[in-house]
Protein backbone atom coordinates (compact mmCIF):
# COMPACT_ATOMS: atom_id res chain seq x y z
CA UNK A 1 -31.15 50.59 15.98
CA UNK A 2 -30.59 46.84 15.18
CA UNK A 3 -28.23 46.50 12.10
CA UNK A 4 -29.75 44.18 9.30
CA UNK A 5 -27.55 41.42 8.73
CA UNK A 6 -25.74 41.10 5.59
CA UNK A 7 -27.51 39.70 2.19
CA UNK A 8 -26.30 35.69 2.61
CA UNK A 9 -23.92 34.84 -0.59
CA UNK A 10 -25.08 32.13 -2.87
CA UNK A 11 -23.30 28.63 -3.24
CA UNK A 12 -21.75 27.82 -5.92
CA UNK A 13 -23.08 24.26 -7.52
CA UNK A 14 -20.18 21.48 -6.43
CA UNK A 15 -19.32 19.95 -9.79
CA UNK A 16 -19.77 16.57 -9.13
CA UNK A 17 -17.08 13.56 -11.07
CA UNK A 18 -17.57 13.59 -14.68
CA UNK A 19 -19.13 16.74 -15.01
CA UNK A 20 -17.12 19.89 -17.15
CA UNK A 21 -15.20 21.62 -14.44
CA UNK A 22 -12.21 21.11 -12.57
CA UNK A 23 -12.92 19.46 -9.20
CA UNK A 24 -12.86 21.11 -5.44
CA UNK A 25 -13.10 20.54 -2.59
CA UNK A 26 -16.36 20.65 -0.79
CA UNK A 27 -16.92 23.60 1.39
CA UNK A 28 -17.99 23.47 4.77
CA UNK A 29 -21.30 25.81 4.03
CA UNK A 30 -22.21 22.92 1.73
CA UNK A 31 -21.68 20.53 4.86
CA UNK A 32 -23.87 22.89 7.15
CA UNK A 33 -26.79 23.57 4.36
CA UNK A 34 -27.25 19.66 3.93
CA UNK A 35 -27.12 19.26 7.80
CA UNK A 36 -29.30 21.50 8.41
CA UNK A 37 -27.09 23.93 10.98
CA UNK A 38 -25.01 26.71 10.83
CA UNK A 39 -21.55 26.51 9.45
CA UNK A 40 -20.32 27.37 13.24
CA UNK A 41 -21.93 24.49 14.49
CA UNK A 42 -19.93 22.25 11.84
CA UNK A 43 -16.47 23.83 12.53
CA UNK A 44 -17.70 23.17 16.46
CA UNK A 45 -18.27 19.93 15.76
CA UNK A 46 -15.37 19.05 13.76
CA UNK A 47 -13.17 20.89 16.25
CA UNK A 48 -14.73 19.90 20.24
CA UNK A 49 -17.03 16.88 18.99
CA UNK A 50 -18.20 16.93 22.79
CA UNK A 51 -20.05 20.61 22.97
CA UNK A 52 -21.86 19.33 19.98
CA UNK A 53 -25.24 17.83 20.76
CA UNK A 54 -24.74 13.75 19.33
CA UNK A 55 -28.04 13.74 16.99
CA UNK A 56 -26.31 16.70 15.69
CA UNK A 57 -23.11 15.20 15.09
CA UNK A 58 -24.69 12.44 13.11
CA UNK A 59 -26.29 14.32 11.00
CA UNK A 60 -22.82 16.21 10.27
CA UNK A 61 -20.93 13.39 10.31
CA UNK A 62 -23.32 11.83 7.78
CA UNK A 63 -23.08 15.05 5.38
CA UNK A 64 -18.99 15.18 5.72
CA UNK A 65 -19.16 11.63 4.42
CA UNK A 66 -21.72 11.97 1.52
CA UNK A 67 -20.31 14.74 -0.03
CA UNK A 68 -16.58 14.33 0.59
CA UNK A 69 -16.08 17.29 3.28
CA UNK A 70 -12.22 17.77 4.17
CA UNK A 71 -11.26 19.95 7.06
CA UNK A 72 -8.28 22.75 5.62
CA UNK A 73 -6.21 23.16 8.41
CA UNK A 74 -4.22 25.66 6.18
CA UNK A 75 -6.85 27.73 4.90
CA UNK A 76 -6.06 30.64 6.46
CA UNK A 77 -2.42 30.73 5.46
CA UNK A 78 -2.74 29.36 2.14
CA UNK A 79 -4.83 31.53 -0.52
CA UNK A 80 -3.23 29.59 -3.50
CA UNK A 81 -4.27 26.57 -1.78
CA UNK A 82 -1.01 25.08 -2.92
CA UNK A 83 1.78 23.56 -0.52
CA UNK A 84 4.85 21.78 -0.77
CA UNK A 85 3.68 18.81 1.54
CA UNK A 86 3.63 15.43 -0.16
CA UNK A 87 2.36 12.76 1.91
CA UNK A 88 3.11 8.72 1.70
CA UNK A 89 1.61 5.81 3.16
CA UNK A 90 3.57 2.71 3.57
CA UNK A 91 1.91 -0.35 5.67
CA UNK A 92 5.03 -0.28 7.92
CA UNK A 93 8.38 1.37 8.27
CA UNK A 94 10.04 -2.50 9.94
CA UNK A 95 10.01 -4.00 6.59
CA UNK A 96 13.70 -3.24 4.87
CA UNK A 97 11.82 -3.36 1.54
CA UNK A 98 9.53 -0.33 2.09
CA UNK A 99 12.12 1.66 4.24
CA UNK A 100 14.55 1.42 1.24
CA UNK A 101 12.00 2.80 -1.13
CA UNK A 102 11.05 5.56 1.46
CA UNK A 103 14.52 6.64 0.87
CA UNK A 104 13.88 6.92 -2.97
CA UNK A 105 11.09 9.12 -2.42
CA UNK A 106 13.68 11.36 -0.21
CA UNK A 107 16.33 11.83 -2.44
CA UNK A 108 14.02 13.00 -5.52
CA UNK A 109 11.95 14.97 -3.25
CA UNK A 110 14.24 16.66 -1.05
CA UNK A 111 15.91 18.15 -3.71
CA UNK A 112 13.03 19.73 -4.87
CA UNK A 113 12.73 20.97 -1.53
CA UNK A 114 9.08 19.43 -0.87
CA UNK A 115 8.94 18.42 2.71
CA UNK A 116 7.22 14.48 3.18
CA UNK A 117 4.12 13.76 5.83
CA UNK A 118 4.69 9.97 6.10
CA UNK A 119 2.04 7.88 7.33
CA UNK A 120 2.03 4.16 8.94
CA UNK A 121 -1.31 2.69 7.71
CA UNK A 122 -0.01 -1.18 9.37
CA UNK A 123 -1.83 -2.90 6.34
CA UNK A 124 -5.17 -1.23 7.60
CA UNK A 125 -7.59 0.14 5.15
CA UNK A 126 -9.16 2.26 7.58
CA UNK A 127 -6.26 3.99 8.56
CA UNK A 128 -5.20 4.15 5.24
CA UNK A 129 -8.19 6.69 4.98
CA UNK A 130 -7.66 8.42 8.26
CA UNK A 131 -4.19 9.67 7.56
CA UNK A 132 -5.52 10.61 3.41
CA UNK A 133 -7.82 12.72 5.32
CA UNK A 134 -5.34 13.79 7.25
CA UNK A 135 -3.10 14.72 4.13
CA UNK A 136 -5.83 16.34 2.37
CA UNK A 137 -7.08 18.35 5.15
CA UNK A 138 -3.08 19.75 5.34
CA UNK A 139 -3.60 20.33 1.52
CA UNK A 140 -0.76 18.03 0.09
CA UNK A 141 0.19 18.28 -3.35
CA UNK A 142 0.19 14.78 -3.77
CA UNK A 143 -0.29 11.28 -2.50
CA UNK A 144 2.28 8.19 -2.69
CA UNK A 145 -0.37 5.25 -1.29
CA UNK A 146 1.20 1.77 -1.39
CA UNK A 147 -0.45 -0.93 -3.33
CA UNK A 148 -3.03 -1.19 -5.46
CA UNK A 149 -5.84 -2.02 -2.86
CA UNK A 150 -7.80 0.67 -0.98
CA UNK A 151 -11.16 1.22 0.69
CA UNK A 152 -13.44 3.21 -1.70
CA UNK A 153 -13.48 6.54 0.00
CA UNK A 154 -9.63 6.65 -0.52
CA UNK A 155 -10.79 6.47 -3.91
CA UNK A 156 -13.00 9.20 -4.08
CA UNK A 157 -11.44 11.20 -2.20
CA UNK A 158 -8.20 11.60 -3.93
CA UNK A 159 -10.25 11.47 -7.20
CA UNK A 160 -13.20 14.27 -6.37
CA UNK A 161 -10.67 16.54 -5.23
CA UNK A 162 -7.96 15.51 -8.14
CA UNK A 163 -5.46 15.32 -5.82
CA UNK A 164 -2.38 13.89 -7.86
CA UNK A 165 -1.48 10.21 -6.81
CA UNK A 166 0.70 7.41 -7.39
CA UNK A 167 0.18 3.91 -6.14
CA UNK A 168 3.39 1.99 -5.75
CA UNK A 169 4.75 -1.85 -5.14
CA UNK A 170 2.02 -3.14 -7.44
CA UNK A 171 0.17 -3.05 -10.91
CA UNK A 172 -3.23 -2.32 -12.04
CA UNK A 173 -5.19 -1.59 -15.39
CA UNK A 174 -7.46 1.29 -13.15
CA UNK A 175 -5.19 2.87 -11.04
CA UNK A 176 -6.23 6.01 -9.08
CA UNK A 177 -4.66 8.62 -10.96
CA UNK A 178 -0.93 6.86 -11.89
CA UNK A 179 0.77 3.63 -10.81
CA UNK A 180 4.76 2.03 -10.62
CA UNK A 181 5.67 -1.12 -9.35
CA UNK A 182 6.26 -4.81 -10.59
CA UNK A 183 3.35 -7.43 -11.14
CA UNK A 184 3.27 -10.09 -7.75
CA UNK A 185 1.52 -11.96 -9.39
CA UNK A 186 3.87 -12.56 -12.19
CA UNK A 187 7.01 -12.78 -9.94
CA UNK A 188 5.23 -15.50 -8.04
CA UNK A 189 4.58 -17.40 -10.96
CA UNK A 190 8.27 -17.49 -12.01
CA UNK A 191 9.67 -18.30 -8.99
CA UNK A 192 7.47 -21.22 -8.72
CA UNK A 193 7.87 -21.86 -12.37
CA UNK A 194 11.59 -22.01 -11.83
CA UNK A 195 11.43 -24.40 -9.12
CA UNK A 196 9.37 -26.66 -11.31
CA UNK A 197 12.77 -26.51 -13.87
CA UNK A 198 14.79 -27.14 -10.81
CA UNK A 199 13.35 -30.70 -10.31
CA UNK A 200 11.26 -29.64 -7.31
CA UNK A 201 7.69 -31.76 -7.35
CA UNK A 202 6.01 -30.44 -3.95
CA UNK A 203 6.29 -27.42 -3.61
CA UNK A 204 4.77 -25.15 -0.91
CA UNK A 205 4.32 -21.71 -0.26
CA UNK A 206 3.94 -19.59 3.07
CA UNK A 207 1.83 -16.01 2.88
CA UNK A 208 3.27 -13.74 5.30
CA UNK A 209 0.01 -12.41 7.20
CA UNK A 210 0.63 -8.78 8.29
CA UNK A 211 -0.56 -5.85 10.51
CA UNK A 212 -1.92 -6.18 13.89
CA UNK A 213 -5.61 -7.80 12.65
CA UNK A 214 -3.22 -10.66 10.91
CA UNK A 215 -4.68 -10.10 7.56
CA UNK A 216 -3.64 -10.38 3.92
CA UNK A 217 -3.00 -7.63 1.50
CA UNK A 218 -3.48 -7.30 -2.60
CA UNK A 219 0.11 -8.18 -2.65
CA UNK A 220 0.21 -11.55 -0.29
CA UNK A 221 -2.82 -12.06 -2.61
CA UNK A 222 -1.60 -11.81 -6.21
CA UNK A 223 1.44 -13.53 -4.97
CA UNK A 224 -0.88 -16.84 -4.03
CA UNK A 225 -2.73 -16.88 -6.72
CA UNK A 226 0.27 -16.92 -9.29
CA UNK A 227 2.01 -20.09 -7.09
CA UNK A 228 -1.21 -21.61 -7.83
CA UNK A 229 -1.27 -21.11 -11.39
CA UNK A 230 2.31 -21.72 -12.26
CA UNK A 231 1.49 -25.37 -10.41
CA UNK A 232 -1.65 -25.71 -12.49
CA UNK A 233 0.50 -24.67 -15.36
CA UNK A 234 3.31 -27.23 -14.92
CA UNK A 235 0.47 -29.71 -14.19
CA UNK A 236 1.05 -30.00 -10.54
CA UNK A 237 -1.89 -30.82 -8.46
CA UNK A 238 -2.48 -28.15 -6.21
CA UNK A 239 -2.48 -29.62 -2.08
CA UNK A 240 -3.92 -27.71 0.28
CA UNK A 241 -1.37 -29.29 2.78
CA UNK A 242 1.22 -27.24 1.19
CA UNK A 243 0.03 -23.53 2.26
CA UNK A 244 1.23 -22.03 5.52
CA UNK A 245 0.80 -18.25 6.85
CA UNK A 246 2.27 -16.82 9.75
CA UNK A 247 3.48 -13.31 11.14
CA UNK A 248 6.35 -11.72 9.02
CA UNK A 249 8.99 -12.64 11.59
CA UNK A 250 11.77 -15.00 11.50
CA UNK A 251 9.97 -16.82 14.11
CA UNK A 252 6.83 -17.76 12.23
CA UNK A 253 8.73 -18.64 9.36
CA UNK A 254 10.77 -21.24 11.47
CA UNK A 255 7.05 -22.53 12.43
CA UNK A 256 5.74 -22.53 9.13
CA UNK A 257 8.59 -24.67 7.91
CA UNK A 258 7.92 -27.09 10.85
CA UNK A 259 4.20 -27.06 10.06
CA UNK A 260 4.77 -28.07 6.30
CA UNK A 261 7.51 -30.84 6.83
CA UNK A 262 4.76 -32.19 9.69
CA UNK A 263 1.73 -31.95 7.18
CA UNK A 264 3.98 -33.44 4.28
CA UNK A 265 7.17 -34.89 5.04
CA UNK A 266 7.43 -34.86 1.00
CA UNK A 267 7.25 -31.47 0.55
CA UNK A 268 10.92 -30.91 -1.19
CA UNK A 269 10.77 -27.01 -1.76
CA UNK A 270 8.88 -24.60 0.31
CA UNK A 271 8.17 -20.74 -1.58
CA UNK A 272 8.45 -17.85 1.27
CA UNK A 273 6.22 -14.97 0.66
CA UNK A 274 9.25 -12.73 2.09
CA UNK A 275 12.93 -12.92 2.60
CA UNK A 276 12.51 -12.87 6.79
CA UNK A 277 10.65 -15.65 6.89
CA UNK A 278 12.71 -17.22 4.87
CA UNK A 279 15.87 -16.20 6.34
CA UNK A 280 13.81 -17.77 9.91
CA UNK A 281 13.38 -21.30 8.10
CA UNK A 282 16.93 -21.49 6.81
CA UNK A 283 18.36 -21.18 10.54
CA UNK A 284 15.78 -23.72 11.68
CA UNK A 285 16.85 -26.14 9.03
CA UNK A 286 20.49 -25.12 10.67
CA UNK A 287 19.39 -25.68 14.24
CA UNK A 288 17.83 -29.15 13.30
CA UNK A 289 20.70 -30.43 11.36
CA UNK A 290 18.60 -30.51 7.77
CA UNK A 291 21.23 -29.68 5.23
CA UNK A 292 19.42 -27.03 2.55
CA UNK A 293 18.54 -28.00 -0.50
CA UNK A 294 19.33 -31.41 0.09
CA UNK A 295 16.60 -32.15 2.60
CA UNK A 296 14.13 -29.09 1.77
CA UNK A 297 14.86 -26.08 -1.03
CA UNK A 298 14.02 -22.83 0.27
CA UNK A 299 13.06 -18.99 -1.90
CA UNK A 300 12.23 -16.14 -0.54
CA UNK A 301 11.06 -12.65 -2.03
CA UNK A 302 12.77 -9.22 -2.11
CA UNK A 303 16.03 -10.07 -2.28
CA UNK A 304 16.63 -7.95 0.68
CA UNK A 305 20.56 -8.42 2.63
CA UNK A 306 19.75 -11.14 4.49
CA UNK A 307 19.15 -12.97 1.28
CA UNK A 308 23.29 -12.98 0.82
CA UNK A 309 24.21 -13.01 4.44
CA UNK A 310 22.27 -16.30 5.69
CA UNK A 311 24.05 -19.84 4.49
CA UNK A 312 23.17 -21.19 2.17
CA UNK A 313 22.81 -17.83 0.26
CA UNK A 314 18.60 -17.70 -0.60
CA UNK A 315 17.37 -17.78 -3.96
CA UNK A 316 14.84 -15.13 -3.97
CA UNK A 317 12.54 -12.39 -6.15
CA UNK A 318 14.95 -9.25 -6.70
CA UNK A 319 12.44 -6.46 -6.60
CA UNK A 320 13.36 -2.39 -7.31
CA UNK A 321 13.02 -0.74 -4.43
CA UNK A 322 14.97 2.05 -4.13
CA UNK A 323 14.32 2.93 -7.78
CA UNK A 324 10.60 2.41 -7.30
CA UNK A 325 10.62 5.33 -4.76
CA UNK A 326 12.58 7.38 -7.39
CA UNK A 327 10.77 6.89 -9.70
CA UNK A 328 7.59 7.22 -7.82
CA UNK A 329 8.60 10.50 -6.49
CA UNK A 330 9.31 12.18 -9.87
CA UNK A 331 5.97 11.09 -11.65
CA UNK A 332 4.08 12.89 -8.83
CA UNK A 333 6.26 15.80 -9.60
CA UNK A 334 5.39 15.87 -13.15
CA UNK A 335 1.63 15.67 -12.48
CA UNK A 336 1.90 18.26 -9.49
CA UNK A 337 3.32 20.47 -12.49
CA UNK A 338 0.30 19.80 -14.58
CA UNK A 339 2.29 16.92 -16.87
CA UNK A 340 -1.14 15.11 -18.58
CA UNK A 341 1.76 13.00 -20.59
CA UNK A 342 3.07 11.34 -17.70
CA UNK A 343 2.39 7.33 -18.47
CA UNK A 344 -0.28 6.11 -16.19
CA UNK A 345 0.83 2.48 -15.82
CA UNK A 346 5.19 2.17 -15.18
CA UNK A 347 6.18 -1.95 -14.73
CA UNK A 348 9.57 -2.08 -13.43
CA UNK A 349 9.74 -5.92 -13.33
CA UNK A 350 11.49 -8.28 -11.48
CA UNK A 351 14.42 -10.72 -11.65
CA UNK A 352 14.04 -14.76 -10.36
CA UNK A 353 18.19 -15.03 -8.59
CA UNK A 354 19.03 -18.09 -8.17
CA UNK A 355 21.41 -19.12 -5.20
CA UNK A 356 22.36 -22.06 -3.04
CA UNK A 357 19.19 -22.81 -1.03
CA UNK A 358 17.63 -24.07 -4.22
């Protein structure tokens, strides 16, 4: 005698953003009612993509991505649906700058015995998402994303599921959920503003272009746009002439340099967007014979070593890394421990250093 299946259990409504509640995640019976399968066929799907018919797959790919579907790879194991798995994005682990902060995350999270997923995004927003899905599917505890700049399912994501977040290296007025960092805007602006008091007249600067689609980031951005306005600000007209961009490399700095002196042989001070590049224009100047500052000042940003190794020694932007990591790492602590008083916004400034290449 055929046994009658077993009465189906109702969904519970998926409190949508705003609404009373505390958010959740989205369950993968909501995925298979608005697809239109069975919940097998979704797991299928998301597991072996290729047994799954492809109109199929659209259609489940299209309801993972409308209502915010994230696979739990540790739903069996973990009823509390709590972990001790932090995960952090940084747009590269070359970079001196970010691998000095990574340590700052270590040594306030290690000895709280959370163990770090870290993620390589290379300045892409869509891997930036891939590996929060990634994180979210493993159920981290929180997110450490770098910058302020991210696609908009990053955003909801992290936000529909209230997964506790901190954006680093950079300010904004909406972050997330909580931010640290310094304005680059502001740092540009007195750098270039301090030049200005130096004497210097033309005055360049170089974006480093980054990742492997050569692009800019919210950082090489704000960075720009605050030469430009400390130039409109000291009344300086603003020449096109005297922008350059090139791979973060001593290499393309070197070629920027060239670039500028061929565009304007005037140009008496030229702004690097980073300390490598920099660092790749003062030993250019050194091959050629061009005594720094005399012939051309040169600033960098980040005040990394080579900043204090190269000759002359580089003026530069002194930034916090290794305390922004800290310090990044124990305000996702407090909010992982429910800590609603934890300031939202935490500026950390900067420091203009003056040195002998200026």
């Amino acid at each position: 005698m055929a046994r009658k299946a077993p009465p189906r259990r109702p969904l519970r409504k998926h409190k949508r953003n705003g609404e009373a509640g505390t958010p959740r995640a989205a369950r993968l019976e909501e995925v298979a009612r608005m697809a239109g399968v069975s919940p097998i066929t979704v797991s299928r799907a998301l597991r072996n993509p290729g047994i799954v018919a492809e109109e199929t797959r659209g259609r489940i790919a299209r309801a993972v991505k409308k209502i915010g579907y994230v696979r739990n790879f540790n739903a069996g194991a973990l009823a509390s649906r709590k972990t001790t798995t932090i995960g952090i994005i940084v747009p590269t682990i070359m970079d001196i700058g970010f691998s000095e902060a990574i340590h700052g995350f270590y040594d306030t999270l290690g000895e709280q015995e959370y163990q770090l997923l870290l993620g390589v995004s290379d300045y892409s927003e869509e891997e930036e998402e891939r590996l929060v899905r990634d994180f979210l599917a493993h159920r981290a505890a929180g997110v450490i994303l770098t910058g302020v700049s991210h696609g908009p399912e990053v955003r909801r994501l992290l936000t529909g599921m209230a997964v506790p977040t901190v954006e680093f290296w950079g300010l904004t007025q909406n972050p997330i959920d909580l931010c640290i960092g310094f304005s680059n805007f502001d740092a540009a602006y007195a750098m270039t503003r301090h030049l200005v008091r130096l004497g210097y007249k033309k005055i360049a600067f170089v974006s480093p272009l980054i990742g492997s689609a050569m692009r800019d980031n919210d950082r090489t951005r704000d960075r720009r746009e605050g030469h430009r306005k400390a130039l409109r600000d000291s009344s300086l007209s603003i020449d096109e002439n005297l922008f350059a961009s090139g791979r973060l490399d001593f290499q393309s700095g070197a070629a920027a340099l060239l670039e500028l002196v061929e565009k304007r042989p005037d140009v008496d001070a030229i702004f690097f967007g980073n300390d490598v590049m920099a660092a790749g224009a003062l030993m250019e100047c050194q091959k050629r014979g061009w005594q720094v500052p005399k012939k051309v000042a040169i600033a960098g940003f980040g005040d990394s070593d080579l900043s204090t190794i190269v000759q002359p020694a580089l003026t530069t932007v002194r930034i916090q890394r290794h305390a922004m990591g800290k310090r990044a790492a124990e305000l996702l602590l407090e909010r992982i421990a429910g800590n609603t008083q934890v300031p939202k916004i935490v500026d950390l400034g900067f420091d203009v250093i003056q040195r002998e290449s200026t």
